[in-house]
Protein backbone atom coordinates (compact mmCIF):
# COMPACT_ATOMS: atom_id res chain seq x y z
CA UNK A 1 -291.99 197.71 108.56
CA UNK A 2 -295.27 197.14 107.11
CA UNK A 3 -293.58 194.62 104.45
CA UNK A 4 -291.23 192.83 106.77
CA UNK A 5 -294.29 191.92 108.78
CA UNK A 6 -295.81 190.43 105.45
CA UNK A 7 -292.81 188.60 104.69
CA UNK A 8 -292.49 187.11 108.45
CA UNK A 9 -296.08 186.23 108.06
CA UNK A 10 -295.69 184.66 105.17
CA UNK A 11 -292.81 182.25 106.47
CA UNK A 12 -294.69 181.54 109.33
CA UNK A 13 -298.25 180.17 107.63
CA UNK A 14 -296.18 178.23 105.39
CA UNK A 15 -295.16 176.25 108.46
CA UNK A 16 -298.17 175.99 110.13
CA UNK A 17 -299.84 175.07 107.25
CA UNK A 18 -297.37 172.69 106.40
CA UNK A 19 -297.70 171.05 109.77
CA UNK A 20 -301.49 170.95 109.80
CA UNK A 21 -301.07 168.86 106.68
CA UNK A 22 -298.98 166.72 107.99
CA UNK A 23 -300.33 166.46 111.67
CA UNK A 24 -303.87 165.58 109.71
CA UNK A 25 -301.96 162.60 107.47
CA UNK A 26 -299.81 161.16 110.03
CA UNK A 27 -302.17 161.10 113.13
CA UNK A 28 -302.79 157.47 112.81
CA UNK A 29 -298.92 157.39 113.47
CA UNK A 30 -299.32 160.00 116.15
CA UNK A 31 -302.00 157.47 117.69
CA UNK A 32 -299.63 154.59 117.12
CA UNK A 33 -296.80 156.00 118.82
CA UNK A 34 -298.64 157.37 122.01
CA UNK A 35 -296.53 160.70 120.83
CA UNK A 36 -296.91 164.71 121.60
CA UNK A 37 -295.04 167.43 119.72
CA UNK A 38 -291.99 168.51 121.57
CA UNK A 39 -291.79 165.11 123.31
CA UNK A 40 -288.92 162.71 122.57
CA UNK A 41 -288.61 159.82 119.97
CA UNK A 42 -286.65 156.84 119.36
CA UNK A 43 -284.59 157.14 115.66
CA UNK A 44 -286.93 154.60 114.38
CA UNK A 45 -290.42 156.42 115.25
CA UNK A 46 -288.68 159.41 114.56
CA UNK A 47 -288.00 158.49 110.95
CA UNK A 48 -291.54 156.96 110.65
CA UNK A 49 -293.30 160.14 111.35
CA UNK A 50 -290.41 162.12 109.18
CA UNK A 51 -291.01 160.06 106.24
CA UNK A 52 -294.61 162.34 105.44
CA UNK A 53 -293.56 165.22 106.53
CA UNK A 54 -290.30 165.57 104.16
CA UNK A 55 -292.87 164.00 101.16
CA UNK A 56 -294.88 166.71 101.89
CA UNK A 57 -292.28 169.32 102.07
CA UNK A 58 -291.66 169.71 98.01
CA UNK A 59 -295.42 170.00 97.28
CA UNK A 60 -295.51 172.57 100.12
CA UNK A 61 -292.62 175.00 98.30
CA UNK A 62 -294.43 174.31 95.14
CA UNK A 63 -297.73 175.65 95.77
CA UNK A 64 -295.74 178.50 98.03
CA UNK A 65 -294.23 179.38 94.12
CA UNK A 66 -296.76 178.81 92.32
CA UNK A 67 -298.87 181.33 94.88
CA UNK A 68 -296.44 184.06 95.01
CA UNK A 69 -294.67 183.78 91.41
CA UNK A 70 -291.45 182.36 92.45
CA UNK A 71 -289.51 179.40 90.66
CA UNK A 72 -286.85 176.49 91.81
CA UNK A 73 -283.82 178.43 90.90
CA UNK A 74 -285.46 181.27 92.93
CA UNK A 75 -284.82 179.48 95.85
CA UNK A 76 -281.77 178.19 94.82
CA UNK A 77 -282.75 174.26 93.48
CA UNK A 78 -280.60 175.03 90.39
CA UNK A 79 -279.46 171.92 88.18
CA UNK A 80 -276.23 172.13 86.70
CA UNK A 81 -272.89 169.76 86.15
CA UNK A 82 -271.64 172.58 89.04
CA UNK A 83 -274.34 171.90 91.78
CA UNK A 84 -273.10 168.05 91.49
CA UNK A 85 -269.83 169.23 91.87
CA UNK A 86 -270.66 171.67 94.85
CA UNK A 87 -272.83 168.76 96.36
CA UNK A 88 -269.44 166.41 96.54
CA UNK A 89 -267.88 169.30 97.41
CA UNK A 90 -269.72 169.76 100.82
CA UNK A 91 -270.07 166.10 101.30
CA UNK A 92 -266.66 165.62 101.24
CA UNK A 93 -265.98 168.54 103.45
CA UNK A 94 -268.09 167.16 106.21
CA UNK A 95 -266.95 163.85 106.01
CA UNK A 96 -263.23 165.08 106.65
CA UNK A 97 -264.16 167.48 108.86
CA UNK A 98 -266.00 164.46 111.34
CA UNK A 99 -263.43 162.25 110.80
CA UNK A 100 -261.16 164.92 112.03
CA UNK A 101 -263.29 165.59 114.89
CA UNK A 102 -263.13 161.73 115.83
CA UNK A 103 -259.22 161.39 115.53
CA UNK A 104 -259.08 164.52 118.04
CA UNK A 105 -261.46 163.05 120.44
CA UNK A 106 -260.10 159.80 120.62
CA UNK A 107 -256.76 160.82 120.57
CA UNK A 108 -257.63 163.24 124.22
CA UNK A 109 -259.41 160.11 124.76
CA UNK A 110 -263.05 161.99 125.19
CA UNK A 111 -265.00 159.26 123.58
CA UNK A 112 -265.50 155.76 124.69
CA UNK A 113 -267.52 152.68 123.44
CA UNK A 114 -270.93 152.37 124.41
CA UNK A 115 -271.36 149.66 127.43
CA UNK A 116 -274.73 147.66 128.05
CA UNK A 117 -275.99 144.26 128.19
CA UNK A 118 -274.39 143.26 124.60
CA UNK A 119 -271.41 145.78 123.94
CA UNK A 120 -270.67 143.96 121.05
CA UNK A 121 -272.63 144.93 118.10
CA UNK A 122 -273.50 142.17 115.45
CA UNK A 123 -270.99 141.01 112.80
CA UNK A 124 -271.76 142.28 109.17
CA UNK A 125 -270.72 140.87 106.32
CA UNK A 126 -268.98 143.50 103.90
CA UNK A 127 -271.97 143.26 101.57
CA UNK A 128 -274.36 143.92 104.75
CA UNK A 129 -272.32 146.46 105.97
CA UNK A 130 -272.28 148.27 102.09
CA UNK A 131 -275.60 148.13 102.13
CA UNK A 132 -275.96 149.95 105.31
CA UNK A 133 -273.93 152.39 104.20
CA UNK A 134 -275.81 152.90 100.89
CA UNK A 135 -278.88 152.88 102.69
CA UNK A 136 -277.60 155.60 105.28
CA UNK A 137 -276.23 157.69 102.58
CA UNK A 138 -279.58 157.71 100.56
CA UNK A 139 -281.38 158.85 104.09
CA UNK A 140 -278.59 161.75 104.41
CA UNK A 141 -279.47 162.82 101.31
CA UNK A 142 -283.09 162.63 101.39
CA UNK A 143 -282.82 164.74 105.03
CA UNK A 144 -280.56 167.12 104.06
CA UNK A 145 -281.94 167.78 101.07
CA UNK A 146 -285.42 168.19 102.74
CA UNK A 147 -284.33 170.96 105.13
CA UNK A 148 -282.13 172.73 102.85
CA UNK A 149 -284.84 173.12 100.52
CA UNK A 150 -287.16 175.01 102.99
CA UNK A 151 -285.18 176.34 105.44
CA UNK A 152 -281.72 177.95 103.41
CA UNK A 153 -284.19 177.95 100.24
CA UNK A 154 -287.57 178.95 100.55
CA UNK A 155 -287.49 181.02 103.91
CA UNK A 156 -284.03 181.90 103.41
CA UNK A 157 -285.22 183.62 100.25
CA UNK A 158 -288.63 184.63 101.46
CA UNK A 159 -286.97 186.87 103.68
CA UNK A 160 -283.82 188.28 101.98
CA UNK A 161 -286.47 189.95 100.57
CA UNK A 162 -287.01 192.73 102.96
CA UNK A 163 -284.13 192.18 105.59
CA UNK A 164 -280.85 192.66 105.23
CA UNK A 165 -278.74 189.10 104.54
CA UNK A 166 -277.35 188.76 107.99
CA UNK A 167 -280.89 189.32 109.66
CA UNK A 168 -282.10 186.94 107.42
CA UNK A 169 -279.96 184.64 108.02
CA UNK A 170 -280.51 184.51 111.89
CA UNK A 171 -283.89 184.29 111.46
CA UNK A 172 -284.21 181.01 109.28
CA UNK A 173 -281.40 179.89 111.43
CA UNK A 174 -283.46 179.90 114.43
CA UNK A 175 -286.44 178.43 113.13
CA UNK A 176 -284.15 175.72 112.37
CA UNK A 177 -283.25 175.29 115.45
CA UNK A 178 -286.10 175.33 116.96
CA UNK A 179 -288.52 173.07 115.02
CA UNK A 180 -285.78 170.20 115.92
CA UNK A 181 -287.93 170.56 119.53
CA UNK A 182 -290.54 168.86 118.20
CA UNK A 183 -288.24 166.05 117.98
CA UNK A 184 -285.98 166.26 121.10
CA UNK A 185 -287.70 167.84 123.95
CA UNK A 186 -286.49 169.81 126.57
CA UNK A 187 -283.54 168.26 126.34
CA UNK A 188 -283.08 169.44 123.07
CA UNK A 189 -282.67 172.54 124.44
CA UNK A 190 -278.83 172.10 125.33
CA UNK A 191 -278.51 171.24 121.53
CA UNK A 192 -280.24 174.89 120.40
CA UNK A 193 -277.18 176.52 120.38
CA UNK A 194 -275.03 174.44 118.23
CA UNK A 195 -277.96 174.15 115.74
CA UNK A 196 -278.31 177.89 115.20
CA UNK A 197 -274.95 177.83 113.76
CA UNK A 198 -275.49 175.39 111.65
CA UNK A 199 -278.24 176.93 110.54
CA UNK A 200 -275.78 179.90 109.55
CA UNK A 201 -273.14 177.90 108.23
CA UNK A 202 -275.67 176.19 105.72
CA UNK A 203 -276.08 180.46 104.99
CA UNK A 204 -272.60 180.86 104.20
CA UNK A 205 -272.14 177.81 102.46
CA UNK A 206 -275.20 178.62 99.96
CA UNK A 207 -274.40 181.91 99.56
CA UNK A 208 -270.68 180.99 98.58
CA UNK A 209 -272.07 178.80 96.32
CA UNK A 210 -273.59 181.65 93.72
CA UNK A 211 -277.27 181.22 95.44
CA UNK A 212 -277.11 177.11 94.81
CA UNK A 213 -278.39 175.14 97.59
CA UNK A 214 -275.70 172.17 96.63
CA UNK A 215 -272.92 173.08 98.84
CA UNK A 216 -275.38 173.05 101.62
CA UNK A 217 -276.75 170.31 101.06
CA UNK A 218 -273.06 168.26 100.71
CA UNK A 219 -272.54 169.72 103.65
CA UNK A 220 -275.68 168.58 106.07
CA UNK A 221 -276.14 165.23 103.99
CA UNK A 222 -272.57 164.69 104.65
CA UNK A 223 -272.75 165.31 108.50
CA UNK A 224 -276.10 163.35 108.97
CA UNK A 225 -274.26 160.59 106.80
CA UNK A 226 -271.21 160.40 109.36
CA UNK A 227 -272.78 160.52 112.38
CA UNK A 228 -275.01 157.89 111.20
CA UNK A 229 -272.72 155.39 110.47
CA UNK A 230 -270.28 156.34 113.32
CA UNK A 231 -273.37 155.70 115.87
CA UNK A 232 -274.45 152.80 113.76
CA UNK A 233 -270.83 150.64 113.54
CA UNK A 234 -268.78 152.27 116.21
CA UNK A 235 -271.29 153.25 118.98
CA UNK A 236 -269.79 156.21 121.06
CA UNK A 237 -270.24 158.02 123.86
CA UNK A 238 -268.85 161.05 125.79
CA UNK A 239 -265.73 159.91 128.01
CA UNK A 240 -267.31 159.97 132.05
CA UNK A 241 -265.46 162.08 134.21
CA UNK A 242 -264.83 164.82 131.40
CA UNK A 243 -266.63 168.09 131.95
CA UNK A 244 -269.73 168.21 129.61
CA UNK A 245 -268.54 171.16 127.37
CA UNK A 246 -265.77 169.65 126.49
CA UNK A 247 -267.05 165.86 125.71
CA UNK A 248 -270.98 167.06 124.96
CA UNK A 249 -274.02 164.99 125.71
CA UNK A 250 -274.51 161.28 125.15
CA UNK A 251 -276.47 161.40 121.55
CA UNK A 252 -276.63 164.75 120.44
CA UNK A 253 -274.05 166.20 118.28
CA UNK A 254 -273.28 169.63 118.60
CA UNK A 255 -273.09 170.13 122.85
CA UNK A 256 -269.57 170.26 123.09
CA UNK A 257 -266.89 173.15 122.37
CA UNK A 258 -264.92 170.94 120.08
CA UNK A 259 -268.84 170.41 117.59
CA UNK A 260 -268.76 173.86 117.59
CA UNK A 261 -265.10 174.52 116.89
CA UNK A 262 -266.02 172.17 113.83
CA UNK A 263 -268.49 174.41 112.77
CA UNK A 264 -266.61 177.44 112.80
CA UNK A 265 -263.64 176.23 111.12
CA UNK A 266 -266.12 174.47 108.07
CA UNK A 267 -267.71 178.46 108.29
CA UNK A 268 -264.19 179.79 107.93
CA UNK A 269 -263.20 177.24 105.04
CA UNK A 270 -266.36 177.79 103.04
CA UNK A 271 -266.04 181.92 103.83
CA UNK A 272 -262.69 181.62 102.70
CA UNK A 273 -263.45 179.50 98.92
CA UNK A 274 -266.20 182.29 98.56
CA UNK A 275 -263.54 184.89 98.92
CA UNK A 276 -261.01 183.10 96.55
């Protein structure tokens, strides 16, 4: 008992210590934006006041190594000709999986385009609209790297170390889910749910992968990647006059039966390649 406590402990100053750090850099920003934790944020201030936190977040697992003897491959950051291959891998699972997702929803017409004052968004030019893409796919990669690193790496590992794997897992899991309140609010809350297990299909997926965090990180980069460019070029929104837990919630992924269908059958598909 007396060790799990440590471990817990542990997990839980490196994140408060990690966001002192970065509360005491980025309060300028704080200032700028008029903004409280667990308040809600445009994608653009959202981003600005991500940008130090995720720079911080590899000198925060280093020192947490360096302090308790650990290394990179520890906490699964191994670098190998297979963790590129795992890290397509998951991308390119996620990216069928959404597209999938969209054919469904569209075809049960449960999406529609977004209406306002200028429906139409701006032409691109191909090279504009590559560049986009490039851009969005660096960001994906940079995100999902980010949390993959602490949260299925560091605390995953951090606490394998006294509980069991399961209990582990639905531990980190839920601290995943929960520090996206800082971000979202109380309306975040309706999106807690569908985070926690995809907090515990990033699990499955690293543990499938031999301990490597690049299957995990395919995976999320691919899904941030998708939705990014689907809200940035097509603009959808849940169908009116469909019940909510079928269509979800306008902007956030994940609050509808068929998110959560997606996530059990990309669980069942990465279970199943472990297995094999």
């Amino acid at each position: 008992m007396l060790a799990k406590a440590k471990v817990l402990l542990t997990v839980l100053s490196f994140l408060v210590v990690w966001g002192a750090v970065w509360a005491a850099i980025a309060f300028p920003i704080f200032r700028k934006f008029n903004w409280r934790p667990f308040t809600i944020l445009s994608p653009e201030k959202k981003l600005a006041l991500l940008f130090p936190l995720y720079l911080l977040a590899p000198l925060m697992v280093w020192g947490a190594n360096a302090f308790l003897g650990q290394s990179w491959s520890t906490i699964g950051l191994i670098l190998t000709v297979k963790t590129v291959r795992s890290l397509i891998y998951g991308w390119g699972i996620a990216i069928v999986g959404l597209l999938l997702l969209l054919l469904l929803k569209t075809t049960l017409r449960l999406v529609t385009a977004k209406t306002g004052d200028d429906p139409t968004p701006p032409e691109r030019t191909p090279p504009q609209s590559l560049l986009t893409l490039l851009g969005l796919l660096v960001l994906a990669l940079w995100i999902g790297g980010i949390e993959e690193l602490v949260f299925r790496g560091w605390i995953q590992t951090q606490l394998e170390i006294t509980f069991i794997p399961w209990i582990a897992a639905t531990i980190s899991s839920t601290l995943f889910a929960m520090a996206h309140l800082i971000w979202d609010g109380r309306p975040g809350l309706w999106q807690q749910p569908g985070l926690w297990i995809l907090g515990w299909v990033l699990v499955i997926a690293r543990w499938a992968d031999g301990g490597s965090l690049a299957l995990a990180w395919g995976l999320h980069a691919g899904w941030v990647w998708g939705l990014a460019c689907m809200g940035k070029f097509l603009q959808l929104q849940p169908a009116d006059q469909k019940p909510t837990w079928l269509v979800g919630l306008p902007d956030q992924p994940l609050t509808s039966v068929l998110d959560l269908a997606l996530m059990g059958a990309t669980a069942g598909l990465v279970w199943w390649s472990w297995l094999a």
